[in-house]
Protein backbone atom coordinates (compact mmCIF):
# COMPACT_ATOMS: atom_id res chain seq x y z
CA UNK A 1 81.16 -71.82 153.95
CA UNK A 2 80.96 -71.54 158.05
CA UNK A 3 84.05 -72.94 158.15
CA UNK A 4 85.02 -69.19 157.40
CA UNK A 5 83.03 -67.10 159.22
CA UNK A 6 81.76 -66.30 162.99
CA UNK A 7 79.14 -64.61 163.97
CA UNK A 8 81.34 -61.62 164.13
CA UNK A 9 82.30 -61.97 159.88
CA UNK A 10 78.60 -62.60 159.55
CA UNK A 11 76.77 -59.35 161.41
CA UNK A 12 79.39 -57.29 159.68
CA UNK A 13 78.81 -58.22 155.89
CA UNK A 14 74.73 -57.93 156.63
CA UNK A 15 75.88 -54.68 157.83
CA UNK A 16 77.74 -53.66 155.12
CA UNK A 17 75.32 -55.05 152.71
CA UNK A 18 72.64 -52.99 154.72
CA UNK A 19 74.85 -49.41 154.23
CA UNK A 20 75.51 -50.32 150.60
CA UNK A 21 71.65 -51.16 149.39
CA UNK A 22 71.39 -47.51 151.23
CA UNK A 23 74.42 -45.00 150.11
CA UNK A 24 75.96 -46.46 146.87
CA UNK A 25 73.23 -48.27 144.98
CA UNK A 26 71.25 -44.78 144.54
CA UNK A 27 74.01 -43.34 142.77
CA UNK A 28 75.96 -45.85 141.41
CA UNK A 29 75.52 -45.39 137.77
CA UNK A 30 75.58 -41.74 137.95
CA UNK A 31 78.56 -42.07 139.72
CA UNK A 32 79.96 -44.44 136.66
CA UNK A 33 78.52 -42.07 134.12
CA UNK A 34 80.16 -38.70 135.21
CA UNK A 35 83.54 -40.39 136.58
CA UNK A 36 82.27 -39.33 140.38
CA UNK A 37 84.23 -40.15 143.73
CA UNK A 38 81.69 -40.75 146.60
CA UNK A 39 83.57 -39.08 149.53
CA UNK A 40 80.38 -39.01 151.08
CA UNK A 41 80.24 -43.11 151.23
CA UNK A 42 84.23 -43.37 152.30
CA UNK A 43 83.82 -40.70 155.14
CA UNK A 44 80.94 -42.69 156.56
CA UNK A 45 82.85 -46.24 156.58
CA UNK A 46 84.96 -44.41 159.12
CA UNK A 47 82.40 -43.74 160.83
CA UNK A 48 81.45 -47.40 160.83
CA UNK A 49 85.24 -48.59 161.67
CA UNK A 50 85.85 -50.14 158.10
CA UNK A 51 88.29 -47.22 156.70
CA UNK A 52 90.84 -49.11 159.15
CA UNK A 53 89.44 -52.71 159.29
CA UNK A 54 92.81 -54.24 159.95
CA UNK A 55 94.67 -51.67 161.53
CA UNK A 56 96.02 -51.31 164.82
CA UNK A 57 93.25 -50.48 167.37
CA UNK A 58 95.51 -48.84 169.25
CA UNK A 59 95.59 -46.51 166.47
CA UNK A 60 91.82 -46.27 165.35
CA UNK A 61 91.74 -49.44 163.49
CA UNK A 62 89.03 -52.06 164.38
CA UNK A 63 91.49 -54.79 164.54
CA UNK A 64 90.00 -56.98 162.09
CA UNK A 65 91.11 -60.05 159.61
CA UNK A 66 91.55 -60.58 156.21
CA UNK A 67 88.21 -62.67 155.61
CA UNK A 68 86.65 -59.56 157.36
CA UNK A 69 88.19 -57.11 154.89
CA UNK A 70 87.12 -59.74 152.30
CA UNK A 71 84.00 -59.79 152.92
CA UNK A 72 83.51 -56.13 153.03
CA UNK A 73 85.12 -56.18 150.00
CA UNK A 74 82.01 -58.51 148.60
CA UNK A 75 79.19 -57.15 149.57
CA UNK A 76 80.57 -53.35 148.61
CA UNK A 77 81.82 -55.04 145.39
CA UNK A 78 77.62 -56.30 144.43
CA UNK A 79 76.55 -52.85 144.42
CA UNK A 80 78.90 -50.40 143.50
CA UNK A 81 82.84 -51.78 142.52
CA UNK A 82 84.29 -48.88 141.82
CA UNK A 83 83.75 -47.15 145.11
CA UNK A 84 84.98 -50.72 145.85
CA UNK A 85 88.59 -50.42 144.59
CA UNK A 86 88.25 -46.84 146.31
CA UNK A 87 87.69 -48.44 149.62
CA UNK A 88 90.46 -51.01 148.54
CA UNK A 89 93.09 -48.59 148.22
CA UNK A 90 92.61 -46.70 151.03
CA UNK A 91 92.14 -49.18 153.53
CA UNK A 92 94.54 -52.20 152.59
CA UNK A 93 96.75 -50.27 150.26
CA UNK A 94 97.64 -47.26 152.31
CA UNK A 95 95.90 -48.16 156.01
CA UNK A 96 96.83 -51.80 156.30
CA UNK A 97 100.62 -51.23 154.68
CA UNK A 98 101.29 -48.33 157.39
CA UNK A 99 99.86 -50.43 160.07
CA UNK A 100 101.65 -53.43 159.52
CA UNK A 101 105.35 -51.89 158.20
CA UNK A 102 105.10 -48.17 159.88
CA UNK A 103 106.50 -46.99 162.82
CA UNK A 104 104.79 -46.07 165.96
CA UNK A 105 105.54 -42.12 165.49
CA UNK A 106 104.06 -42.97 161.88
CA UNK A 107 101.19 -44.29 162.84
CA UNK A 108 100.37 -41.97 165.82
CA UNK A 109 100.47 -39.14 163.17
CA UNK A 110 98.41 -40.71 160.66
CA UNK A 111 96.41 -43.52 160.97
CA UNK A 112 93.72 -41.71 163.11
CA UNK A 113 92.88 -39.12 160.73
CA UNK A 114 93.00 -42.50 157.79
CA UNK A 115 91.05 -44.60 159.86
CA UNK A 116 88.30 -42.02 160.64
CA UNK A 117 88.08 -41.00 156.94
CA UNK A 118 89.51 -37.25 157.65
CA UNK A 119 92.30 -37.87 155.21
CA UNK A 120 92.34 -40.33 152.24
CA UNK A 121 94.89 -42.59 151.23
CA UNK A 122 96.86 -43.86 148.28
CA UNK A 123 99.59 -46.47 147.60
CA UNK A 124 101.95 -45.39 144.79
CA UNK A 125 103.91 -48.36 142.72
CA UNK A 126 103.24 -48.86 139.35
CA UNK A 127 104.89 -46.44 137.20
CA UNK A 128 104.62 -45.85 133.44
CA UNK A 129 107.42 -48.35 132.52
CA UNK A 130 106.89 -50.81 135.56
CA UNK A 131 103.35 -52.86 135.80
CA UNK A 132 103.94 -55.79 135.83
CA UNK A 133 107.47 -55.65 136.79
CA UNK A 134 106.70 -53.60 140.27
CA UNK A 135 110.92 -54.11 141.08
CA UNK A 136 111.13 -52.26 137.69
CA UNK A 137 110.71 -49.15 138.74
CA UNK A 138 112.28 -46.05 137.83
CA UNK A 139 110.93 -43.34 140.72
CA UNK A 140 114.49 -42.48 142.40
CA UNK A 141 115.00 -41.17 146.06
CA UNK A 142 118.55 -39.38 147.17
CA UNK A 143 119.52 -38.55 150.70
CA UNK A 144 119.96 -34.56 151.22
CA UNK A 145 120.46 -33.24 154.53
CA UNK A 146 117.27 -34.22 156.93
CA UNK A 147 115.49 -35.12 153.64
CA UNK A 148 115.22 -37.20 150.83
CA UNK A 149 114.47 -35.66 147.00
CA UNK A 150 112.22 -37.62 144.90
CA UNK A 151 112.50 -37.62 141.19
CA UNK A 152 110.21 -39.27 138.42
CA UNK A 153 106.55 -40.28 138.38
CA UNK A 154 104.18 -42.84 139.44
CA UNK A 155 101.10 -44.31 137.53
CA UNK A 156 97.60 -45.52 137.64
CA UNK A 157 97.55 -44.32 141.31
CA UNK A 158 93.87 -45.22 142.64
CA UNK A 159 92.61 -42.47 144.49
CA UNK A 160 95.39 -40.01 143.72
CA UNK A 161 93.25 -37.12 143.14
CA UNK A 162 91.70 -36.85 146.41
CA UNK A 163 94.21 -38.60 148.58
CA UNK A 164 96.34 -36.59 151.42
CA UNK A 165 98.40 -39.55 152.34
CA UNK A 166 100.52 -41.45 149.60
CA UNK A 167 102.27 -44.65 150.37
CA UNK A 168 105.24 -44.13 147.67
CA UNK A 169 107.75 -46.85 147.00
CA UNK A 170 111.38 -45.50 145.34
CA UNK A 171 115.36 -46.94 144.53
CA UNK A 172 117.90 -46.03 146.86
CA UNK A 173 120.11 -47.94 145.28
CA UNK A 174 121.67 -49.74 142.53
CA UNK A 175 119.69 -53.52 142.17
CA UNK A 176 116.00 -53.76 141.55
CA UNK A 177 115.16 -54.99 145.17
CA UNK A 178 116.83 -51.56 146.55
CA UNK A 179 113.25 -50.44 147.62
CA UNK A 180 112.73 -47.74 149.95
CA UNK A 181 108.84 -46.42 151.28
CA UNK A 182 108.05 -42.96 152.05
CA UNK A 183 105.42 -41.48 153.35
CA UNK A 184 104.45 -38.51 151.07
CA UNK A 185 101.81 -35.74 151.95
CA UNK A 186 100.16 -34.23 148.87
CA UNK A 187 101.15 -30.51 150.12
CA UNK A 188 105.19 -31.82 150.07
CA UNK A 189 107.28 -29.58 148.04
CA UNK A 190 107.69 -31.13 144.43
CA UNK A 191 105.17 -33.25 144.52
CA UNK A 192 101.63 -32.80 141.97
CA UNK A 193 99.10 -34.65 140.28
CA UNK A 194 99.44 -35.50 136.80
CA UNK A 195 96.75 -36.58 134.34
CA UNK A 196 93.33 -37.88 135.28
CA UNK A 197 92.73 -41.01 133.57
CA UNK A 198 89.27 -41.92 131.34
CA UNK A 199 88.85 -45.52 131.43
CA UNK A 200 86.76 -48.20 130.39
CA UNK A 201 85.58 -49.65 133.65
CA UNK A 202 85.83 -48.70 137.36
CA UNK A 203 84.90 -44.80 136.14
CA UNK A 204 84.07 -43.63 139.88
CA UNK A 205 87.26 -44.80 140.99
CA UNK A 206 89.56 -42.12 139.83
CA UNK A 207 93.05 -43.03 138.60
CA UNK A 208 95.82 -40.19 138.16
CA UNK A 209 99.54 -39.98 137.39
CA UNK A 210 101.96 -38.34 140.26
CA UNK A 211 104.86 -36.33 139.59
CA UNK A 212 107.78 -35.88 141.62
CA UNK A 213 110.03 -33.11 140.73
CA UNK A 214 112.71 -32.92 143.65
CA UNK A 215 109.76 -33.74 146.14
CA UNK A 216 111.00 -32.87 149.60
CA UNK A 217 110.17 -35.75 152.17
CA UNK A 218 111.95 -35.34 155.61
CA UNK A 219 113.87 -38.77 156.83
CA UNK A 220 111.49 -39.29 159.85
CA UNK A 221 108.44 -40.29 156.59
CA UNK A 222 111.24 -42.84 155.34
CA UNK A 223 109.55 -46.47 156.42
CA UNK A 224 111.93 -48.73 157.92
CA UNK A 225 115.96 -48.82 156.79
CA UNK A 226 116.80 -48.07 152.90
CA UNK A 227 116.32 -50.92 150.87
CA UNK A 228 114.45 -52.37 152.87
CA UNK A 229 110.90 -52.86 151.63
CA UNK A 230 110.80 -55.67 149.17
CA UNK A 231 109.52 -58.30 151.65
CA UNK A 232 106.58 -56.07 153.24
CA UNK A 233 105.81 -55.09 149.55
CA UNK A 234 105.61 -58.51 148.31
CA UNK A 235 103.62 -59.72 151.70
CA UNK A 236 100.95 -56.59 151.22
CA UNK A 237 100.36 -57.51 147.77
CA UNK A 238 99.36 -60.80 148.15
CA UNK A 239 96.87 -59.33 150.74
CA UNK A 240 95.35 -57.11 147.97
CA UNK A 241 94.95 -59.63 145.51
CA UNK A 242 92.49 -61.85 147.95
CA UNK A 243 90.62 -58.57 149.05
CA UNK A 244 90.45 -57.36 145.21
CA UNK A 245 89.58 -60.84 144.81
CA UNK A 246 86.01 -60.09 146.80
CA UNK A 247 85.10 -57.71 144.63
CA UNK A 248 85.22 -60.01 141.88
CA UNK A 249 82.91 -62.20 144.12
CA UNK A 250 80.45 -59.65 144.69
CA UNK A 251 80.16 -58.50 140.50
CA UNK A 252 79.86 -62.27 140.25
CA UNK A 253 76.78 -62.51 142.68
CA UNK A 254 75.39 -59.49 141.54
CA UNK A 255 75.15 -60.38 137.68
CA UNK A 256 73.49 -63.64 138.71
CA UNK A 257 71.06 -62.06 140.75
CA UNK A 258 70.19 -59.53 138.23
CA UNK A 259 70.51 -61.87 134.76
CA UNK A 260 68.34 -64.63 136.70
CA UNK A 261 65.18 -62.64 137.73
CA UNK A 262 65.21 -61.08 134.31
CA UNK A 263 65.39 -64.26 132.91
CA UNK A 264 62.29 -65.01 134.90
CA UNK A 265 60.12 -62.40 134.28
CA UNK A 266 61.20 -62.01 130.32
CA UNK A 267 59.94 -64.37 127.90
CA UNK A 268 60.54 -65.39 124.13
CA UNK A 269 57.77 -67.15 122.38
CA UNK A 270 55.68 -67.27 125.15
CA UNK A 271 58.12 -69.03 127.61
CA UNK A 272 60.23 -67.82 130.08
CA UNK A 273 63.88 -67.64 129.76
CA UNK A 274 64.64 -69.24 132.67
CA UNK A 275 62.81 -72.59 130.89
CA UNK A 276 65.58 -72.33 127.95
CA UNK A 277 68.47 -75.14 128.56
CA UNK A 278 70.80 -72.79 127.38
CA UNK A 279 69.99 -69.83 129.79
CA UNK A 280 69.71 -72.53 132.19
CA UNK A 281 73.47 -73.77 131.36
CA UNK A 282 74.51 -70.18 131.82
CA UNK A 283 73.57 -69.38 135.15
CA UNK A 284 74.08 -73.11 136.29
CA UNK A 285 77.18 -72.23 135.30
CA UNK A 286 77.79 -69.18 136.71
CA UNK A 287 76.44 -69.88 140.24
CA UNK A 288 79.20 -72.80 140.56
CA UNK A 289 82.05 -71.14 139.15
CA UNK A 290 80.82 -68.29 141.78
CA UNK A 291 80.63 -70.58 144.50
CA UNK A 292 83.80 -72.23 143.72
CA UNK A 293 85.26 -68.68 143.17
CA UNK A 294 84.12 -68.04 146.78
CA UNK A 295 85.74 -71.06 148.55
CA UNK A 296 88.76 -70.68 147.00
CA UNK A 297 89.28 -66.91 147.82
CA UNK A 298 87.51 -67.32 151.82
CA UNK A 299 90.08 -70.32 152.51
CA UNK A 300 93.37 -68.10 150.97
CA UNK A 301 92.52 -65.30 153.22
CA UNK A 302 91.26 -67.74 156.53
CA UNK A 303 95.12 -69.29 155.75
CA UNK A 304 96.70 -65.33 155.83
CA UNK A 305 94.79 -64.98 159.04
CA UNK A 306 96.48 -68.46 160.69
CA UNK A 307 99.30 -68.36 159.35
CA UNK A 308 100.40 -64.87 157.98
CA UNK A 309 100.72 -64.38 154.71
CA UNK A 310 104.81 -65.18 153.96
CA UNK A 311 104.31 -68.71 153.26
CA UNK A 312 104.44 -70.91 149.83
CA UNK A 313 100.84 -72.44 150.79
CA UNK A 314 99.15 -68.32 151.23
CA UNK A 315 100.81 -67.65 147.95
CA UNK A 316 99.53 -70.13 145.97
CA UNK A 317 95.95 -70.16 147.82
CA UNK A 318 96.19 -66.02 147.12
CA UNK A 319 97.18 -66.33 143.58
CA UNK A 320 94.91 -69.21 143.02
CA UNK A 321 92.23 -67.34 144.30
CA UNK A 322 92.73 -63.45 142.18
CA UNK A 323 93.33 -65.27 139.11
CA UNK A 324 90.45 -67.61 139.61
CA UNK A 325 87.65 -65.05 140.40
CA UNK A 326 88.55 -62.07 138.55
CA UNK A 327 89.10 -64.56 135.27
CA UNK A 328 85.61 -65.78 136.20
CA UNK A 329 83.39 -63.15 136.84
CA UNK A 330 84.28 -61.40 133.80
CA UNK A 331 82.89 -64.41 132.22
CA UNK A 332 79.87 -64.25 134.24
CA UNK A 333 79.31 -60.35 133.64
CA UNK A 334 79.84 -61.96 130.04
CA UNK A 335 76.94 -64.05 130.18
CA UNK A 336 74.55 -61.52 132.21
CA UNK A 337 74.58 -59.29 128.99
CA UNK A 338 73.97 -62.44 126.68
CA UNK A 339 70.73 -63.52 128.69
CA UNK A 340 69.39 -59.81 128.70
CA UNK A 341 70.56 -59.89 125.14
CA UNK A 342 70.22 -56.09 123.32
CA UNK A 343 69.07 -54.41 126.83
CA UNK A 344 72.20 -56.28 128.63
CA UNK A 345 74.21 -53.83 126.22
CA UNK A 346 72.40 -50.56 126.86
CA UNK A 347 73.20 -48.50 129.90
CA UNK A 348 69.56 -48.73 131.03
CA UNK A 349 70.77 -52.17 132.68
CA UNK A 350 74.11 -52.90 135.45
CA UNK A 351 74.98 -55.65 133.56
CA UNK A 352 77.20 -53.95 131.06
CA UNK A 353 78.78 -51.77 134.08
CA UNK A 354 79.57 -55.14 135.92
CA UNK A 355 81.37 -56.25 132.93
CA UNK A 356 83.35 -53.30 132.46
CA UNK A 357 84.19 -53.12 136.28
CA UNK A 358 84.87 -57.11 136.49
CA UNK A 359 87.60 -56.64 133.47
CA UNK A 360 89.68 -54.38 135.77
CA UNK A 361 90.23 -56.81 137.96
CA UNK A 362 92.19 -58.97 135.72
CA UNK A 363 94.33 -56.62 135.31
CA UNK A 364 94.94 -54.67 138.48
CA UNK A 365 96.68 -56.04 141.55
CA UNK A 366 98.91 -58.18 139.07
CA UNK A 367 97.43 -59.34 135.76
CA UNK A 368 96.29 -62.37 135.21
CA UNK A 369 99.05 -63.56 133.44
CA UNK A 370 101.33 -62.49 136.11
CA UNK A 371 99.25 -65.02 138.46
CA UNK A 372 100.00 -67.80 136.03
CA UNK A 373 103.76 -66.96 135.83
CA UNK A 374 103.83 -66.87 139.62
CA UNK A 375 102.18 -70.38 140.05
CA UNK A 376 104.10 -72.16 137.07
CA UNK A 377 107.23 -70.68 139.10
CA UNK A 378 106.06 -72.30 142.50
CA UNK A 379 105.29 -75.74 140.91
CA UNK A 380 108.63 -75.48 138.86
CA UNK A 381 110.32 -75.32 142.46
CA UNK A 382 108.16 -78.32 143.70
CA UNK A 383 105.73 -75.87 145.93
CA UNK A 384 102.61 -78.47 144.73
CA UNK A 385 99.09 -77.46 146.10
């Protein structure tokens, strides 16, 4: 695993793993329970530099890589992963699109106030007829005057109901590639938050719908030329699914952890469940699927660092590695609740939370089954591994 990581990558995930133990594990599943948002946590990672861990330093960013924002994504993801997918959609969602596609008036105006934590961020694709098929979407932008009108609505918006900054993608035009970004500010004319969303998993990671009803955005928040956003769309998704692929590392590590010392200190006719061969087989198991989890997603985001992230070797390392470790630490949260057996199903425990969390993840970011039709499509045109 060194091959990976520099002293730099290592100080910062004890550090992180440090201000985690500290701020979210106390009120993690209180958080979960009521459907909480710890602003607290988020305003003091900008304090600490991560709210723009690869943005422009220039800017307030710190600069950083992808296996950085990976790794923060890990050792957040152990402790609390839905304050996780907060920090995910802020900072590589909103923070990392507008610092990589945004211009420098853009960025002047808001990534200070993203990276320091003042505002909050969302990005704004998925709608409620276009998941999987992100081009699908319906969301429509027309030119009037200095401004553009936005019509229609976007869904499953992480973040949405605390956000101030919204990174909204919308047709300009005819074909399903005619993608324009705006920059939308939630006090813009015509634009409101729809429905809050009760969910299975991730509960402290709110998810809203947004409505647009002739939403006023002035030309200078258009990103780039009309139509022109496909590319940077496609590129910053494949960035997401290695960082959302840390968090599925860290519920991974942290079901092991947890499932092994109770197996440990429990015991079932007066020996230990860690001396059953099929507990045994479990977190054998487990530990290698994590570790091989953990490879795969650390060399897919050291390859994005060389080499940028546009090439048919970072998209089949990137997809590779989401579908790989969200797939298996569901499994693994899976297994955790076998070993602990009735209390592994109560609330009393994480385990069940880590399962419900780790199922997200197979869905967000591109499902699972969207990661297989994207890699049988890259060996069909001879892209082999």
């Amino acid at each position: 695993m060194s091959a990976f990581f520099n002293d730099t990558h290592l100080e910062l995930a004890r550090t992180v793993r440090r201000f985690a133990e500290k701020e979210l594990a106390p009120v993690a599943a209180e958080l979960d329970q009521n459907q909480g948002f710890n602003l607290e946590a988020l305003r003091h990672m900008g304090q600490m530099g991560l709210l723009g861990i690869t943005a422009d330093p220039d800017f307030g960013g710190s600069g950083m890589d992808v296996v950085s924002a990976t790794l923060v994504m890990e050792e957040l993801g152990a402790v609390c992963a839905s304050t996780t997918l907060s920090y995910l959609a802020h900072a590589i969602l909103a923070v990392n699109n507008l610092s990589q596609n945004g211009s420098r008036e853009q960025k002047a105006k808001y990534l200070p106030k993203l990276c320091s934590g003042e505002w909050i961020g969302s990005m704004a694709m998925s709608e409620p007829g276009a998941g999987s098929d992100a081009f699908g979407m319906q969301l429509q932008a027309r030119k009037q005057g200095d401004k553009y009108l936005l019509n229609g609505s976007k869904m499953w918006i992480t973040n949405g109901s605390h956000s101030d900054f919204f990174w909204v993608y919308a047709k300009t035009g005819p074909t399903k590639k005619d993608v324009t970004t705006f920059i939308v500010e939630k006090s813009f004319p015509g634009f409101r938050v729809g429905k809050k969303l009760d969910k299975l998993g991730m509960r402290a990671s709110p998810t809203v719908e947004l409505v647009f009803e002739n939403c006023e955005v002035p030309i200078a928040n258009r990103v780039g030329e009309e139509a022109s956003s496909a590319g940077h769309m496609s590129r910053n998704l494949l960035i997401e699914r290695i960082t959302i692929a840390g968090i599925s590392l860290g519920l991974s590590r942290a079901a092991i952890h947890y499932a092994t010392q109770y197996a440990k200190d429990r015991k079932q006719f007066d020996t230990r469940l860690l001396d059953f061969q099929q507990v045994q087989k479990m977190l054998a198991d487990a530990t290698a699927e994590y570790l091989a989890a953990r490879s795969l997603t650390y060399e897919a985001a050291s390859y994005v660092d060389k080499e940028g992230s546009g090439s048919k070797q970072a998209l089949l390392l990137g997809t590779s590695a989401k579908l790989f470790a969200a797939r298996q630490a569901t499994k693994i949260c899976m297994d955790a609740i076998q070993i602990l057996g009735g209390y592994g199903y109560t609330k009393e425990y994480p385990v069940e939370r880590y399962m419900r969390d780790a199922k997200l993840i197979e869905i967000g970011a591109g499902t699972n089954e969207i990661m297989r039709v994207i890699l049988a499509r890259e060996l069909d045109k001879g892209n082999l591994p």
